[in-house]
C-alpha atoms as a PDB file:
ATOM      1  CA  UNK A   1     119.734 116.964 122.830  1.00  0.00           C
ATOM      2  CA  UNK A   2     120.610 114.495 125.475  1.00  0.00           C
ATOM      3  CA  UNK A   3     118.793 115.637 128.379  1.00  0.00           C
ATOM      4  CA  UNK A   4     115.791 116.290 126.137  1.00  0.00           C
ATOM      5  CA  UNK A   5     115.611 112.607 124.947  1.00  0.00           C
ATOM      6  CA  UNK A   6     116.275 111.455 128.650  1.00  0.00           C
ATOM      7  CA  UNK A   7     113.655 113.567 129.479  1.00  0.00           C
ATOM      8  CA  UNK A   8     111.030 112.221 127.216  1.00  0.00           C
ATOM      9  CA  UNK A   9     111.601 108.863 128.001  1.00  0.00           C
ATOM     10  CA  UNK A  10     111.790 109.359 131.498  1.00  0.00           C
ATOM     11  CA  UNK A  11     108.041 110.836 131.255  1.00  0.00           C
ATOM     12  CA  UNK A  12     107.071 107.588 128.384  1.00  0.00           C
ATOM     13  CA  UNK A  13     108.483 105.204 131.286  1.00  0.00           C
ATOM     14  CA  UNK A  14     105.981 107.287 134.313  1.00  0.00           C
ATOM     15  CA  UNK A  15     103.225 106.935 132.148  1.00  0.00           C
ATOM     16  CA  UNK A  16     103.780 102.724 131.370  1.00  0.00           C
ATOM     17  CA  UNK A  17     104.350 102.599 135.095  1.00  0.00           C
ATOM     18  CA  UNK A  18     100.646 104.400 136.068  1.00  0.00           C
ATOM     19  CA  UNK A  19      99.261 102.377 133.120  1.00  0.00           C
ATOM     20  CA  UNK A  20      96.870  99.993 134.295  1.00  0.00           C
ATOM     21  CA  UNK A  21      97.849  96.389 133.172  1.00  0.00           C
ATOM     22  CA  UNK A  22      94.564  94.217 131.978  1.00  0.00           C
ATOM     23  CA  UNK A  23      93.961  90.690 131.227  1.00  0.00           C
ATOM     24  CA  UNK A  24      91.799  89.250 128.676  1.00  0.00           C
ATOM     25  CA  UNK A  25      88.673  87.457 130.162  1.00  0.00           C
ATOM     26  CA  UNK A  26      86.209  85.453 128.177  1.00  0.00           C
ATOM     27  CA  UNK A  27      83.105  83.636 129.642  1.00  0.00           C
ATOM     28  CA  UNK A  28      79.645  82.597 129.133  1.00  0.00           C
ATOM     29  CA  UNK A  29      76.794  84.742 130.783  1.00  0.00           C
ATOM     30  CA  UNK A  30      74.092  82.312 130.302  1.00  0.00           C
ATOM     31  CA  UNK A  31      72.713  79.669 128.069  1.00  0.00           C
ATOM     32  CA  UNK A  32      73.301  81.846 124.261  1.00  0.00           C
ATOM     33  CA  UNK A  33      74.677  84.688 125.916  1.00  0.00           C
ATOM     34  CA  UNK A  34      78.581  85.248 126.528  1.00  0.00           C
ATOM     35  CA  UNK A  35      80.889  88.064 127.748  1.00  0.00           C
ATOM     36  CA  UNK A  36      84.384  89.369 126.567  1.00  0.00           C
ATOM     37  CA  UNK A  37      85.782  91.752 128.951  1.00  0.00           C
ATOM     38  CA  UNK A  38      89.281  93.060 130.840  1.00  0.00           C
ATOM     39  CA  UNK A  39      90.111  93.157 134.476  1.00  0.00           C
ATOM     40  CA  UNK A  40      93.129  94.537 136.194  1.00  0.00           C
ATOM     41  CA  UNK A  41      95.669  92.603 136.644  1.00  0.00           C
ATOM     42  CA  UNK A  42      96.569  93.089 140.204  1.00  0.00           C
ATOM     43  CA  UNK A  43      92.725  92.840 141.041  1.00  0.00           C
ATOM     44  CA  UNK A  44      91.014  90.413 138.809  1.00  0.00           C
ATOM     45  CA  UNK A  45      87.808  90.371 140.326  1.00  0.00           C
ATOM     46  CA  UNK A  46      87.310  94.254 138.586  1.00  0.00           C
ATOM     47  CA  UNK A  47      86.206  94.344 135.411  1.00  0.00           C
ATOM     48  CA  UNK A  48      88.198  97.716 133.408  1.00  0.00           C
ATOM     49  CA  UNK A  49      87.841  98.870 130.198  1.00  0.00           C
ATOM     50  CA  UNK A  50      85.622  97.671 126.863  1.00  0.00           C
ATOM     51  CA  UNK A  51      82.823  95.401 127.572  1.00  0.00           C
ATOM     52  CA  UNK A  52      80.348  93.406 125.103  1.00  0.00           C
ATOM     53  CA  UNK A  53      77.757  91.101 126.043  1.00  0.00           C
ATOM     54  CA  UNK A  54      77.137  88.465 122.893  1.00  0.00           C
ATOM     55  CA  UNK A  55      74.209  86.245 121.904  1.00  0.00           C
ATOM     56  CA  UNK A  56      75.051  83.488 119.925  1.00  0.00           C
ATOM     57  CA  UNK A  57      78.979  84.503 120.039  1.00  0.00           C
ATOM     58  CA  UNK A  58      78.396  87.332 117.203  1.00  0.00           C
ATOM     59  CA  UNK A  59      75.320  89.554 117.830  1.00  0.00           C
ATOM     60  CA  UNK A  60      75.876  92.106 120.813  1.00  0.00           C
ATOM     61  CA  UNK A  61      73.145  92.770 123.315  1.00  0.00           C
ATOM     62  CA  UNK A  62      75.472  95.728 125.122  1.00  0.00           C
ATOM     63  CA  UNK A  63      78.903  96.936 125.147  1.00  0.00           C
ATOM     64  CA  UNK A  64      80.215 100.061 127.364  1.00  0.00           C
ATOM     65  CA  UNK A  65      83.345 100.704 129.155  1.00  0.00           C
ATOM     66  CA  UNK A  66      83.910  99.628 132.725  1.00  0.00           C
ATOM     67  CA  UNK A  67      86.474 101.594 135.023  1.00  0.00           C
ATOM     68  CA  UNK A  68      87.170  99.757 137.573  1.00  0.00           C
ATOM     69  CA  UNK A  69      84.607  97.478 138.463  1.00  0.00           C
ATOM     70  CA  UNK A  70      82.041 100.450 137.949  1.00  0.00           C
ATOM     71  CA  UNK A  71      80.405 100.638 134.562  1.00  0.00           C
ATOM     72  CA  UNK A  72      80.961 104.583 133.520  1.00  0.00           C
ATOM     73  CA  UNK A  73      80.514 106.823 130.111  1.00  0.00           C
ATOM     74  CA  UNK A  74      77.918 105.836 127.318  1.00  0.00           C
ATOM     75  CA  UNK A  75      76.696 102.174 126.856  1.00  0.00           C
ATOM     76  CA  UNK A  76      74.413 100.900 124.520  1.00  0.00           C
ATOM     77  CA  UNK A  77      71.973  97.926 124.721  1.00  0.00           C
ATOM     78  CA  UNK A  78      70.124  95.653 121.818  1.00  0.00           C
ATOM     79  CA  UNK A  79      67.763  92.878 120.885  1.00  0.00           C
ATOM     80  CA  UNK A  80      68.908  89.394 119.638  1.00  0.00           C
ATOM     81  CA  UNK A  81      68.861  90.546 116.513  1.00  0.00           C
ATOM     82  CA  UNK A  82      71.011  93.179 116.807  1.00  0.00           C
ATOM     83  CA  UNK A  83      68.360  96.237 117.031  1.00  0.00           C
ATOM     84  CA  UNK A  84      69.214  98.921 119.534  1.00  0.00           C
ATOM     85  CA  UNK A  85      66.551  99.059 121.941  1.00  0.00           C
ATOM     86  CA  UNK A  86      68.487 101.178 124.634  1.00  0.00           C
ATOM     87  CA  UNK A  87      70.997 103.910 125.384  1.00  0.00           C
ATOM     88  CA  UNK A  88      72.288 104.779 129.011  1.00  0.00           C
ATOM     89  CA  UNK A  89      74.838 107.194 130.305  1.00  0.00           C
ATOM     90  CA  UNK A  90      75.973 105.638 133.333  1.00  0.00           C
ATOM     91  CA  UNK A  91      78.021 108.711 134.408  1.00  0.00           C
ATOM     92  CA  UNK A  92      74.980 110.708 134.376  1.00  0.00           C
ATOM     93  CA  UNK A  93      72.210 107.838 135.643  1.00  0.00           C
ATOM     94  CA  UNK A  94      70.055 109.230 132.441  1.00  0.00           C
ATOM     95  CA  UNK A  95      68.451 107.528 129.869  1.00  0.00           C
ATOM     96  CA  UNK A  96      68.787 108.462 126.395  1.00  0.00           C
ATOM     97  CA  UNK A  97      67.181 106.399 124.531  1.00  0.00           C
ATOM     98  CA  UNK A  98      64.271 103.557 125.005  1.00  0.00           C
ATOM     99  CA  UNK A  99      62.576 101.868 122.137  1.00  0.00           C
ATOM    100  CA  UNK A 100      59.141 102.382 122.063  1.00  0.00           C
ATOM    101  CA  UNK A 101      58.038  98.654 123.400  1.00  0.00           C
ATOM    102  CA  UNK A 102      59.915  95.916 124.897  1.00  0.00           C
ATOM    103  CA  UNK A 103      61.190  93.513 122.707  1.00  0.00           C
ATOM    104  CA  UNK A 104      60.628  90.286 124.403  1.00  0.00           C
ATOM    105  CA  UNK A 105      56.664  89.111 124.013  1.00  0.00           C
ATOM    106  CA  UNK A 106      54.606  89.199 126.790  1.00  0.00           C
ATOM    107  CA  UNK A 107      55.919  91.096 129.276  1.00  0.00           C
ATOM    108  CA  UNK A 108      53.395  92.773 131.582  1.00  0.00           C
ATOM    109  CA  UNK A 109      53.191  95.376 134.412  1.00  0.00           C
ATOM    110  CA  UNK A 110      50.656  96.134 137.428  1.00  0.00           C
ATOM    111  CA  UNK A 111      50.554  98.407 139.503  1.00  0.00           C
ATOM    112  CA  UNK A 112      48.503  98.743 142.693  1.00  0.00           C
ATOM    113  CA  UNK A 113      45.124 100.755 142.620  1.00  0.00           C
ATOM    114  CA  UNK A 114      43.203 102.047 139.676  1.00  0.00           C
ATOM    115  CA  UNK A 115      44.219 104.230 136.729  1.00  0.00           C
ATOM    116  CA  UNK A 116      42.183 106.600 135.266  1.00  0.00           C
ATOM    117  CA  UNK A 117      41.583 106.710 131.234  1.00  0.00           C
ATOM    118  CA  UNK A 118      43.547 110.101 131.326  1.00  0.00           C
ATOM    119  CA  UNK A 119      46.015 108.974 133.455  1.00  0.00           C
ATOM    120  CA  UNK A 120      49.690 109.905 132.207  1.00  0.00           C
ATOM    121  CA  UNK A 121      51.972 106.384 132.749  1.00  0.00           C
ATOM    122  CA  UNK A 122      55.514 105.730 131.862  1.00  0.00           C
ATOM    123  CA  UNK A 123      56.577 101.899 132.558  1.00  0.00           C
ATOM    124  CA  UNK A 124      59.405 101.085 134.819  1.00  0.00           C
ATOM    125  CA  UNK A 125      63.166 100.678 132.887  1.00  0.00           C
ATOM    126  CA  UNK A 126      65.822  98.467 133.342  1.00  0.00           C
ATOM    127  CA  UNK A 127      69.129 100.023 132.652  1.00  0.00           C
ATOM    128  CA  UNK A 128      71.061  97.301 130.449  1.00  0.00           C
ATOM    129  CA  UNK A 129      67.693  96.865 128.336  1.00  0.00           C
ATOM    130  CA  UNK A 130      65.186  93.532 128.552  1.00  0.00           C
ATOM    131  CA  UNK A 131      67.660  91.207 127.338  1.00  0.00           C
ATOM    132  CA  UNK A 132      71.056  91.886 128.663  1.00  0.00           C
ATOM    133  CA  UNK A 133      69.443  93.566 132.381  1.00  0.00           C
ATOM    134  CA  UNK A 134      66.928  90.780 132.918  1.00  0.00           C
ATOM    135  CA  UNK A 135      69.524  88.180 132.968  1.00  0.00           C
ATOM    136  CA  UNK A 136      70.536  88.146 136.322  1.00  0.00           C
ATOM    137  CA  UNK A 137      67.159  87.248 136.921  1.00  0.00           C
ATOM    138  CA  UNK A 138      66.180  84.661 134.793  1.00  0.00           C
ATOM    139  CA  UNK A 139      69.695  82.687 135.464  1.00  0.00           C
ATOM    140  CA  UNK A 140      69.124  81.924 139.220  1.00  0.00           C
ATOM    141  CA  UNK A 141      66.031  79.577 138.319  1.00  0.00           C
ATOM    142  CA  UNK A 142      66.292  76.609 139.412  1.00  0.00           C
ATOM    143  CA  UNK A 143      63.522  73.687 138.342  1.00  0.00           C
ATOM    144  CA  UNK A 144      61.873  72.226 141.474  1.00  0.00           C
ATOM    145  CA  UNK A 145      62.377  69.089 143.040  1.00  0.00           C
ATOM    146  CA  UNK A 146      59.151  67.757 143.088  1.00  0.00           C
ATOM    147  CA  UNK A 147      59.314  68.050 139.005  1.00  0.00           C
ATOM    148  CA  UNK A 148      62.631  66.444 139.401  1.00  0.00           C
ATOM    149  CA  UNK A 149      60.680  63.092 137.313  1.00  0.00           C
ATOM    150  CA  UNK A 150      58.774  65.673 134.481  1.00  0.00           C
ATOM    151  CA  UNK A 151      59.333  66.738 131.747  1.00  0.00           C
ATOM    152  CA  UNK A 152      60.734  70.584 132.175  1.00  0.00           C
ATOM    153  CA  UNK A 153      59.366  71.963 128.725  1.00  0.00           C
ATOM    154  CA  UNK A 154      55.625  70.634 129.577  1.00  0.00           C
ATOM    155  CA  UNK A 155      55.791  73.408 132.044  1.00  0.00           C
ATOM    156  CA  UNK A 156      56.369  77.702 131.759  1.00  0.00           C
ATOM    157  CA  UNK A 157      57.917  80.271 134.665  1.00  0.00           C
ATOM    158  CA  UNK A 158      57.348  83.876 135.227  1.00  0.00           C
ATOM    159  CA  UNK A 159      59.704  85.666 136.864  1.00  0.00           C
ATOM    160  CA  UNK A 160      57.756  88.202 139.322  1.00  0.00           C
ATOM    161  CA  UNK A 161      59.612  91.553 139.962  1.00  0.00           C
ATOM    162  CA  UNK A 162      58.606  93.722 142.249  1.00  0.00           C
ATOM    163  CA  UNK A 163      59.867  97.894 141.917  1.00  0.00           C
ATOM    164  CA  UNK A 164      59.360 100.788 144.683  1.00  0.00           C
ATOM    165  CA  UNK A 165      58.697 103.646 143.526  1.00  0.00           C
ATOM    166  CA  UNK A 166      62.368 104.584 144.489  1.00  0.00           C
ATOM    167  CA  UNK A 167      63.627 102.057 141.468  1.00  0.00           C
ATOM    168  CA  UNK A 168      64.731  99.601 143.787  1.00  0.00           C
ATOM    169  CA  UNK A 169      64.148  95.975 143.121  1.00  0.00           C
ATOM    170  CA  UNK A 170      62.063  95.195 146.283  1.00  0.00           C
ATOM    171  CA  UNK A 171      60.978  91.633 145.716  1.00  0.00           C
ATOM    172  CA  UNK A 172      61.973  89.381 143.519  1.00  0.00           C
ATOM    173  CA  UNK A 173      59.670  85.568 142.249  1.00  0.00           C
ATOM    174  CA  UNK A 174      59.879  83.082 139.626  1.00  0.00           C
ATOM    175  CA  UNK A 175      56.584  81.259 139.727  1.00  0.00           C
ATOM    176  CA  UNK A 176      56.193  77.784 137.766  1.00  0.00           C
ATOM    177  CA  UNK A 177      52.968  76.653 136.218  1.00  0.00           C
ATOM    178  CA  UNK A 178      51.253  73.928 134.645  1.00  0.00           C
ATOM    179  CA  UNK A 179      49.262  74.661 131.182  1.00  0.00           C
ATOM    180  CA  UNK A 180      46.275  73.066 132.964  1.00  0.00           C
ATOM    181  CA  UNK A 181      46.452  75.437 135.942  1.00  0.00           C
ATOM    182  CA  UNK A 182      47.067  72.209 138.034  1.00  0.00           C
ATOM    183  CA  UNK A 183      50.629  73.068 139.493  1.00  0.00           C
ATOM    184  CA  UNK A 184      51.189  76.798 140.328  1.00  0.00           C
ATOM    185  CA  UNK A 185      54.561  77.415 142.705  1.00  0.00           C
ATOM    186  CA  UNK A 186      56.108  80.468 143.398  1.00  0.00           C
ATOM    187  CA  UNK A 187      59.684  80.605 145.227  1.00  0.00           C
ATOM    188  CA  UNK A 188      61.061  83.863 147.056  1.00  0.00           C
ATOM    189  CA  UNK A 189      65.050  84.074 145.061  1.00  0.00           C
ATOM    190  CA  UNK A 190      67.851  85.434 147.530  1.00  0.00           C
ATOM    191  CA  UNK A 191      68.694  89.031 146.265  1.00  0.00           C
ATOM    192  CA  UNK A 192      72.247  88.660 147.928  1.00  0.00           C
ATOM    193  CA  UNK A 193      73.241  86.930 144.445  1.00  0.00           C
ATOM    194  CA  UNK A 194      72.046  90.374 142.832  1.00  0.00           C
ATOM    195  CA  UNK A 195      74.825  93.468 142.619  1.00  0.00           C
ATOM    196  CA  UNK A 196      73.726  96.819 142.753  1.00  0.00           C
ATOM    197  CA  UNK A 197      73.270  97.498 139.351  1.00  0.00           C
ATOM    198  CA  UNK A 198      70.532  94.536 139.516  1.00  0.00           C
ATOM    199  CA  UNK A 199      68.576  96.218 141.771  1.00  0.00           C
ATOM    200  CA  UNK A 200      68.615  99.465 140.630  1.00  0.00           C
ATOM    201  CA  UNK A 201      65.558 100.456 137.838  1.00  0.00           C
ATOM    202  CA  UNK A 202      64.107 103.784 136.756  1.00  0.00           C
ATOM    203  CA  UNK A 203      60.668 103.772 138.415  1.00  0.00           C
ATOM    204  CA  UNK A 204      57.590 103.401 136.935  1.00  0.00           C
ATOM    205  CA  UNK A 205      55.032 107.061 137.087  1.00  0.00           C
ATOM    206  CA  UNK A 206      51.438 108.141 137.001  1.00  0.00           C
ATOM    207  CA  UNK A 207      51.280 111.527 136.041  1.00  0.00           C
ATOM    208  CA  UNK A 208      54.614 112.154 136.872  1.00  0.00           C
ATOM    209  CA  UNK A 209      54.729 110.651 140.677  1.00  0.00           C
ATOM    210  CA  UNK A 210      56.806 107.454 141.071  1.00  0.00           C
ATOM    211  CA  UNK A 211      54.593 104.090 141.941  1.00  0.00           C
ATOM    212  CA  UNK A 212      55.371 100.839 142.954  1.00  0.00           C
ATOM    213  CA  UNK A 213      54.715  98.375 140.026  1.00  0.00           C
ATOM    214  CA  UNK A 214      55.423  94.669 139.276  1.00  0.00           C
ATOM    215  CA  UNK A 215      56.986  93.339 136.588  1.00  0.00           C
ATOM    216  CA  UNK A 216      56.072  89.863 135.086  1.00  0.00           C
ATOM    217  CA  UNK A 217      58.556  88.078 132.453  1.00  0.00           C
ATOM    218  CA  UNK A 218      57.353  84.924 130.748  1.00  0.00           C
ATOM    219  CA  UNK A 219      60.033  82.483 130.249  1.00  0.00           C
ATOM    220  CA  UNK A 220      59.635  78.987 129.049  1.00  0.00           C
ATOM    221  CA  UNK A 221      61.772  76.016 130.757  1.00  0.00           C
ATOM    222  CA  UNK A 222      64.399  74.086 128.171  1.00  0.00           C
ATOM    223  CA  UNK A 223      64.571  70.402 128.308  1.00  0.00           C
ATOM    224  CA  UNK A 224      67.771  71.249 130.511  1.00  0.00           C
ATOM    225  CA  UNK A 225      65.673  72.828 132.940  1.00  0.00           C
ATOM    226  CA  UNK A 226      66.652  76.521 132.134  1.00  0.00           C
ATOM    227  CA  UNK A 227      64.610  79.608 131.637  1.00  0.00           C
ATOM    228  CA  UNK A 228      64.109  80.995 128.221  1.00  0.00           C
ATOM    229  CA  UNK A 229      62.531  84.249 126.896  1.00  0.00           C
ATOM    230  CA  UNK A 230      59.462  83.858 125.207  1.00  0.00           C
END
């Protein structure tokens, strides 16, 4: 009876040892939007285990499982008001689930060339949905300097993405304009801020053959000089 009991809790001590020790993290994405999450303890720059993104502190816009660093398994992706709009297996890379039409208002995409009327399209998709993915992108903006003296809500942004056909983020704009078409600026953002997962998209098609397209997001600018969705 002895030797069984050592032996069990010689195996319960192996398995605490392999365990992988986590700490708490808690932070804010952007503007409304905050994260809870774990990282390892012996490498706290890798996020592992359960992740949810949060708008407003209590609705989620995505929670999924990171293993370290890498997000793996099932994750699933909402609006701001709690909707699903978006399931993604990131094991897999597959999609398996899209709502039928983005969420945020306004959104537009162009691609190079004419379509035909019986033309069979599918729009480019951003794994992590329209709210939680396009947040890296809207949270580099910066307001220019020569509006440094205006007032920032007076003006709106679009943030100008640019997809190959091989769903990589090629090119990446936030443009700032004037209602009265008098001040129209666009600024080139550095991609190095962007990980992997930022760049990555599932491509737009045209009867079934990848194309290039570009994405335009509307935003409007706080009185803090922030980017908003419409």
């Amino acid at each position: 009876m002895k030797k069984v009991l050592f032996v069990c809790f010689s195996f319960l001590f192996c398995l605490n040892c392999f365990a992988q020790q986590t700490i708490a993290i808690k932070g804010r994405i952007y503007n409304k939007f905050t994260e809870k999450y774990n990282v390892l303890a012996d490498s706290p720059k890798l996020k592992h285990g359960l992740y949810q993104a949060l708008y407003n502190k209590k609705i989620a816009v995505a929670s999924g499982q990171y293993t370290r660093g890498k997000r793996t398994g099932l994750w699933h992706f909402y609006n701001i008001q709690g909707t699903p709009i978006q399931n993604y297996n990131y094991n897999t890379n597959t999609l398996l689930y899209e709502s039928a039409a983005d969420t945020v208002r306004g959104i537009k995409y162009f691609v190079d060339g004419n379509i035909d009327s019986i033309a069979k399209t599918t729009r480019p998709i951003k794994p992590g949905g329209v709210y939680f993915g396009y947040l890296p992108y809207i949270s580099q903006f910066i307001m220019p300097k020569d509006l440094s003296d205006a007032d920032p809500e007076y003006f709106g942004a679009v943030v100008e993405l640019l997809v190959s056909p091989g769903g990589r983020l090629a090119d990446y704009k936030i443009r700032v304009v004037s209602p009265d078409g008098q001040y129209n600026k666009v600024a080139d953002m550095d991609m190095n801020f962007l990980t992997e997962e930022d760049k990555r998209f599932i491509p737009a098609t045209i009867n079934n053959q990848p194309v290039a397209v570009t994405i335009y997001i509307p935003c409007r600018i706080t009185a803090s000089g922030r980017l908003e969705y419409q």
